[in-house]
N, C-alpha and C. Protein backbone atom coordinates (compact mmCIF):
# COMPACT_ATOMS: atom_id res chain seq x y z
N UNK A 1 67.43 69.04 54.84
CA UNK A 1 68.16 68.82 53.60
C UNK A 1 69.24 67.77 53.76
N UNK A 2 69.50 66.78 52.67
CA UNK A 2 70.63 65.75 52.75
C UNK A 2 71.50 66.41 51.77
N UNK A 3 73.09 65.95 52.60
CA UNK A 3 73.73 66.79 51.19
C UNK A 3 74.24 65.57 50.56
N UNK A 4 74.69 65.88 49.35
CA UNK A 4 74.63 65.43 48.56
C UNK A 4 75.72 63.72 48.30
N UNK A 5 76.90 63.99 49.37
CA UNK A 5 77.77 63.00 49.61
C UNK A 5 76.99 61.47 49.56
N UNK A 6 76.54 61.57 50.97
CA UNK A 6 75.89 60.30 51.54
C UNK A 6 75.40 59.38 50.07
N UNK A 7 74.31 60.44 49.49
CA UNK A 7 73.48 59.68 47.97
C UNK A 7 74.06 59.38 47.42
N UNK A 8 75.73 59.96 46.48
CA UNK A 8 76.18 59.53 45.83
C UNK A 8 76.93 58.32 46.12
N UNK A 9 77.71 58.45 47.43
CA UNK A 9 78.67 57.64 47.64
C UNK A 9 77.76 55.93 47.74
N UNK A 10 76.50 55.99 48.80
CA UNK A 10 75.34 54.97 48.82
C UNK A 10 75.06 54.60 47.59
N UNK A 11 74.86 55.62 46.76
CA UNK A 11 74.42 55.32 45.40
C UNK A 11 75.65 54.43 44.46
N UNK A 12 76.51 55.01 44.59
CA UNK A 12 77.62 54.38 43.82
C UNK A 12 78.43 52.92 44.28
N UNK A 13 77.67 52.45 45.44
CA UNK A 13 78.00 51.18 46.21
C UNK A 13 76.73 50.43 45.84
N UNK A 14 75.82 50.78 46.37
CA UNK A 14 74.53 50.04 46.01
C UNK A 14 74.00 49.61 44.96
N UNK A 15 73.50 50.59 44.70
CA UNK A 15 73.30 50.97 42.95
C UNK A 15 73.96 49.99 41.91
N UNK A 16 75.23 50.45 42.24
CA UNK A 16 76.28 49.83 40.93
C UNK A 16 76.29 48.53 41.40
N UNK A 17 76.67 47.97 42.51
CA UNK A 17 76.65 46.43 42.78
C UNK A 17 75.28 46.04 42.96
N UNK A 18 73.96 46.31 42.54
CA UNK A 18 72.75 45.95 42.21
C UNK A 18 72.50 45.82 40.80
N UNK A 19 72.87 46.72 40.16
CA UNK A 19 72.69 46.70 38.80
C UNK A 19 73.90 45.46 38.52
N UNK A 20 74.69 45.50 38.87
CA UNK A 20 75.73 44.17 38.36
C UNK A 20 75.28 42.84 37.84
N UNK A 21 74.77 42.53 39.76
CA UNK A 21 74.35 41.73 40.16
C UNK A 21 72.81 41.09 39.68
N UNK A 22 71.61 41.82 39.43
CA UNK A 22 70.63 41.55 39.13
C UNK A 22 70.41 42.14 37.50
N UNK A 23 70.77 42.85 37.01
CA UNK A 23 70.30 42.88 35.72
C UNK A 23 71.64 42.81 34.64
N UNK A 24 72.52 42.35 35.55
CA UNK A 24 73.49 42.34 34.59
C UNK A 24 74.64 42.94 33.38
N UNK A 25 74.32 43.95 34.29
CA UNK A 25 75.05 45.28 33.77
C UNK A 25 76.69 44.94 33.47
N UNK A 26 77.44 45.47 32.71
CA UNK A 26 78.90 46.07 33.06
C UNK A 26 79.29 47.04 34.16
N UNK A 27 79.91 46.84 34.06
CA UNK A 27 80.83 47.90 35.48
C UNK A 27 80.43 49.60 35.02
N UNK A 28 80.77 49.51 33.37
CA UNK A 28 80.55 51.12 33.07
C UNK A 28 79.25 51.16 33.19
N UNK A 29 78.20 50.14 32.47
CA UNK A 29 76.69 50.55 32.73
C UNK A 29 76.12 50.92 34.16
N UNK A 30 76.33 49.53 35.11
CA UNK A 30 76.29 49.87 36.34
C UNK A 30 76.79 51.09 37.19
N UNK A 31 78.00 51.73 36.49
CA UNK A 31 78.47 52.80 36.91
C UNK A 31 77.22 54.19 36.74
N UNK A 32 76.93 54.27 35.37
CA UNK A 32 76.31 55.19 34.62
C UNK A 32 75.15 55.00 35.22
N UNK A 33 74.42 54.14 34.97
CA UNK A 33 72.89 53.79 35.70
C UNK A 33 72.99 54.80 37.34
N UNK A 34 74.25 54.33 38.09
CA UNK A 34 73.83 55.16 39.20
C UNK A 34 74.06 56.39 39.42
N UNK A 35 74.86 56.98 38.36
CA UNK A 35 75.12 58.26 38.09
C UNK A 35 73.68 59.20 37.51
N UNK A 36 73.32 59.01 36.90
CA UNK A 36 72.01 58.77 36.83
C UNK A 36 70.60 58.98 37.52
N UNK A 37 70.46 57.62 38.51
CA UNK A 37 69.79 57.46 39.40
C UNK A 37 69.87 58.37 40.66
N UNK A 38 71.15 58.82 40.80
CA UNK A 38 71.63 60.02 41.82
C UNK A 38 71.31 60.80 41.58
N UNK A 39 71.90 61.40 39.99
CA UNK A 39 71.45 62.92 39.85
C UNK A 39 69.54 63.25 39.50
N UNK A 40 69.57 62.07 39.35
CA UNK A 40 67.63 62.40 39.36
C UNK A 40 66.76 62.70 40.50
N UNK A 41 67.66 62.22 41.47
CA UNK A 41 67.21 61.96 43.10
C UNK A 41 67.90 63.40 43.89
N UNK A 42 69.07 63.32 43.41
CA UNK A 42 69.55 64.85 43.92
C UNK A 42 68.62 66.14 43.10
N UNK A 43 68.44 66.07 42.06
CA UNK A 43 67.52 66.90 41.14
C UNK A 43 66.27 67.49 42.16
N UNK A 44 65.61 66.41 42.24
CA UNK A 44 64.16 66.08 42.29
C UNK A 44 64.29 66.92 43.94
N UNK A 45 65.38 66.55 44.83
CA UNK A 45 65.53 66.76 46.21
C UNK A 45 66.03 68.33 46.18
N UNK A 46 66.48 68.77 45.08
CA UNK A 46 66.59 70.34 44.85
C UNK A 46 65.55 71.08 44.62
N UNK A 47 64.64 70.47 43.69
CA UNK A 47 64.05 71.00 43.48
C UNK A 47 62.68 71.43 44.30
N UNK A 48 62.73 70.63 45.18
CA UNK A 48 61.15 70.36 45.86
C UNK A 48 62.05 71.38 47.11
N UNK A 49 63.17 71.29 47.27
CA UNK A 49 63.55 72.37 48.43
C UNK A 49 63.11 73.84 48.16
N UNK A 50 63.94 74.22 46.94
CA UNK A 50 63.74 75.43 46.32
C UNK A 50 62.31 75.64 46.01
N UNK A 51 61.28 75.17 46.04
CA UNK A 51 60.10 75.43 45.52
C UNK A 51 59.46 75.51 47.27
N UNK A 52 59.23 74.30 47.72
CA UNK A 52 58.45 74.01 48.90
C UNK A 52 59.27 75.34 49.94
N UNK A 53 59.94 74.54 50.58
CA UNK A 53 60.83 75.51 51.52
C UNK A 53 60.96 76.99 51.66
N UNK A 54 61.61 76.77 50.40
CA UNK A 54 62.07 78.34 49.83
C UNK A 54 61.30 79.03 49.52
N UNK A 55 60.50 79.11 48.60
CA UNK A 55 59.70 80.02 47.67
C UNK A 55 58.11 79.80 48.60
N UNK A 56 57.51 78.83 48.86
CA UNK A 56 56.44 78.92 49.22
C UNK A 56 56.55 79.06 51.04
N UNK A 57 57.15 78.06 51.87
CA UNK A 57 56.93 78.42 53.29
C UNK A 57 57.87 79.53 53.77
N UNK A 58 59.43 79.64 53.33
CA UNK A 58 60.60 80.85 53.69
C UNK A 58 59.70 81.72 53.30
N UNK A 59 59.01 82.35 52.09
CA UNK A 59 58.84 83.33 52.20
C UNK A 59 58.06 84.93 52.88
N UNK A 60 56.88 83.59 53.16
CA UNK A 60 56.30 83.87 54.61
C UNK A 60 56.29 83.45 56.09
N UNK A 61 57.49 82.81 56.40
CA UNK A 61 57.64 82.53 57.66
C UNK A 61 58.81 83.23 58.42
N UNK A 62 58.86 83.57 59.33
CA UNK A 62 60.04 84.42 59.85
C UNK A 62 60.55 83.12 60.99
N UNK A 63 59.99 82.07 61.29
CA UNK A 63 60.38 80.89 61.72
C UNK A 63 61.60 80.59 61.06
N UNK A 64 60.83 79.83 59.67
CA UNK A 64 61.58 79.19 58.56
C UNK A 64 63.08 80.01 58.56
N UNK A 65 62.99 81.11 58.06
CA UNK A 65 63.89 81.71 57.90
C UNK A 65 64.91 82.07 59.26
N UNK A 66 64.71 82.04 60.40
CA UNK A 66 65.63 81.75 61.40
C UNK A 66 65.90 80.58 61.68
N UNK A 67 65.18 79.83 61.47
CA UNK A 67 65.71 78.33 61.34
C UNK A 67 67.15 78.07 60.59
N UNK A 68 66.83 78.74 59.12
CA UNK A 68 67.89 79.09 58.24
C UNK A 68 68.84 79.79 58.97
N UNK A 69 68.90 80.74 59.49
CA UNK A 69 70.00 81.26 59.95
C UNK A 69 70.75 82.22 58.64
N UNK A 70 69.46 83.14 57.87
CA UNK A 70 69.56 83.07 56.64
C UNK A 70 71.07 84.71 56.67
N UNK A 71 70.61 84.92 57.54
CA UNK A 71 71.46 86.49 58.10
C UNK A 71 73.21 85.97 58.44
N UNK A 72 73.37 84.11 58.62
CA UNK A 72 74.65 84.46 59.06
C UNK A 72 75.69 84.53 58.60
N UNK A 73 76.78 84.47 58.72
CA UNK A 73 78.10 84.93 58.46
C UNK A 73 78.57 84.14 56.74
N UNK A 74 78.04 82.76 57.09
CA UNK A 74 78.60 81.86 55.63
C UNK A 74 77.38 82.30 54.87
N UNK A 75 76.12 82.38 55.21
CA UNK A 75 74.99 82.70 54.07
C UNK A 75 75.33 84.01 53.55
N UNK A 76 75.69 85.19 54.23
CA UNK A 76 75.75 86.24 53.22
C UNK A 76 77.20 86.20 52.90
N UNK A 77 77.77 85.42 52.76
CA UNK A 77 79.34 85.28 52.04
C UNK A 77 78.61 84.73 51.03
N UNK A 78 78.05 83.61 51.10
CA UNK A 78 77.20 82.42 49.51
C UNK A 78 76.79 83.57 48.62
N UNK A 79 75.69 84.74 49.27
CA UNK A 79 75.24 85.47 48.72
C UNK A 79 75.59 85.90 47.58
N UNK A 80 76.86 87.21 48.17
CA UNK A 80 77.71 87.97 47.89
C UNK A 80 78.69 87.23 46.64
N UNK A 81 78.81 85.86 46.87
CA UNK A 81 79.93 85.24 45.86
C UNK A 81 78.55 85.16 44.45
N UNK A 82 77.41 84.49 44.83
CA UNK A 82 76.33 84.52 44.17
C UNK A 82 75.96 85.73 43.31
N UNK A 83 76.55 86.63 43.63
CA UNK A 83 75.79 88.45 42.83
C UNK A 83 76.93 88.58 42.12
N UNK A 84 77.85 88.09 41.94
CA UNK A 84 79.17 88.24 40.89
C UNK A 84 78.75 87.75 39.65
N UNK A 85 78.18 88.30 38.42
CA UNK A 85 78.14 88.18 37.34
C UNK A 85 79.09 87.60 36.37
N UNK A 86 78.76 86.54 36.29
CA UNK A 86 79.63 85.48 35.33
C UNK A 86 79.59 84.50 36.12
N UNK A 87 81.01 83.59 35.44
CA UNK A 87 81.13 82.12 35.66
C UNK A 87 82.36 81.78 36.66
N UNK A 88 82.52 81.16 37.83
CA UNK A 88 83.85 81.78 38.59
C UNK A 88 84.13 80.73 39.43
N UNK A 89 85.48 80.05 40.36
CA UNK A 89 85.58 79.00 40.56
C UNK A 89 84.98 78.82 42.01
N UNK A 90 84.90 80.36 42.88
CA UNK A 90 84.31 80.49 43.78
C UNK A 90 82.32 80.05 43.41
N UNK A 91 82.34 80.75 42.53
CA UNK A 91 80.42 80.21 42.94
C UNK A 91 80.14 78.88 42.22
N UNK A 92 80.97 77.96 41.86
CA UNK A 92 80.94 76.50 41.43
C UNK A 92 80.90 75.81 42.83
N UNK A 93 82.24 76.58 43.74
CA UNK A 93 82.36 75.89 44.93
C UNK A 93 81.39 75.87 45.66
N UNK A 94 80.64 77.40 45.43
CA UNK A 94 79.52 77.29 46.58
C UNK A 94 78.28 76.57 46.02
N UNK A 95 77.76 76.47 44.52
CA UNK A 95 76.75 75.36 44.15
C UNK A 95 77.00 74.29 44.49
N UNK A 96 78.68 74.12 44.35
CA UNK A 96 78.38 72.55 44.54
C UNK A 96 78.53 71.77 46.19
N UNK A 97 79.76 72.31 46.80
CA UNK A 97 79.68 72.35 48.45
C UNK A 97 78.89 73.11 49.24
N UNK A 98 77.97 73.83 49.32
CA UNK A 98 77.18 74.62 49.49
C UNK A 98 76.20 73.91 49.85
N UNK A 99 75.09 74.29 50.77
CA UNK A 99 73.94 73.81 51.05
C UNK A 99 73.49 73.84 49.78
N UNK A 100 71.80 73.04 49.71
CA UNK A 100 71.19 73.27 48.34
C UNK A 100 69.67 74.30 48.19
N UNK A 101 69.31 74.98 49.47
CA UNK A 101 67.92 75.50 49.08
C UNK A 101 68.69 76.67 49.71
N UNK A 102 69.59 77.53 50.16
CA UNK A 102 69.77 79.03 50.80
C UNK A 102 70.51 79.42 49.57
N UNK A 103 70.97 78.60 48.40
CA UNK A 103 71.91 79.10 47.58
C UNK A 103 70.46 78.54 46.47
């Protein structure tokens, strides 16, 4: 899994001074375009975790899942903040700093 820093920050250097540069964007377009282009790429990279990983090989592998380290100390804290019903500043923190396929 890549988290999510590297893409954006790459994204928001690259991206935006590509779009500038070659199609001629504004600063806000160029901005937006890679905002954008990130979250489609972060999307797409969630989603294929949670599906592939998670749901189809974790669920039958006892590999996979020690690989995960799914038993340790920060995963069943994610958990536990995770089973709190409602909306809360703790399980924002953990969607968003948080790994992306154990949460």
């Amino acid at each position: 899994p890549v988290p999510g820093l590297p893409i954006y920050f790459c994204g928001g250097v690259v991206l935006s001074k590509t779009a500038e540069d070659s199609a001629g964007f504004s600063f806000i377009m160029a901005a937006l375009y890679s905002v954008f282009i990130c979250s489609l790429l972060k999307g797409a990279a969630i989603v294929l975790q949670q599906k592939v990983i998670g749901q189809i090989i974790g669920a039958k592998s006892v590999y996979v899942r020690s690989l995960v380290n799914i038993n340790s100390l920060e995963l069943r804290a994610m958990k536990k903040i995770m089973a709190v019903p409602g909306f809360s500043i703790p399980k924002v923190a953990v969607l968003v700093g948080g790994p992306d396929w154990p949460t």
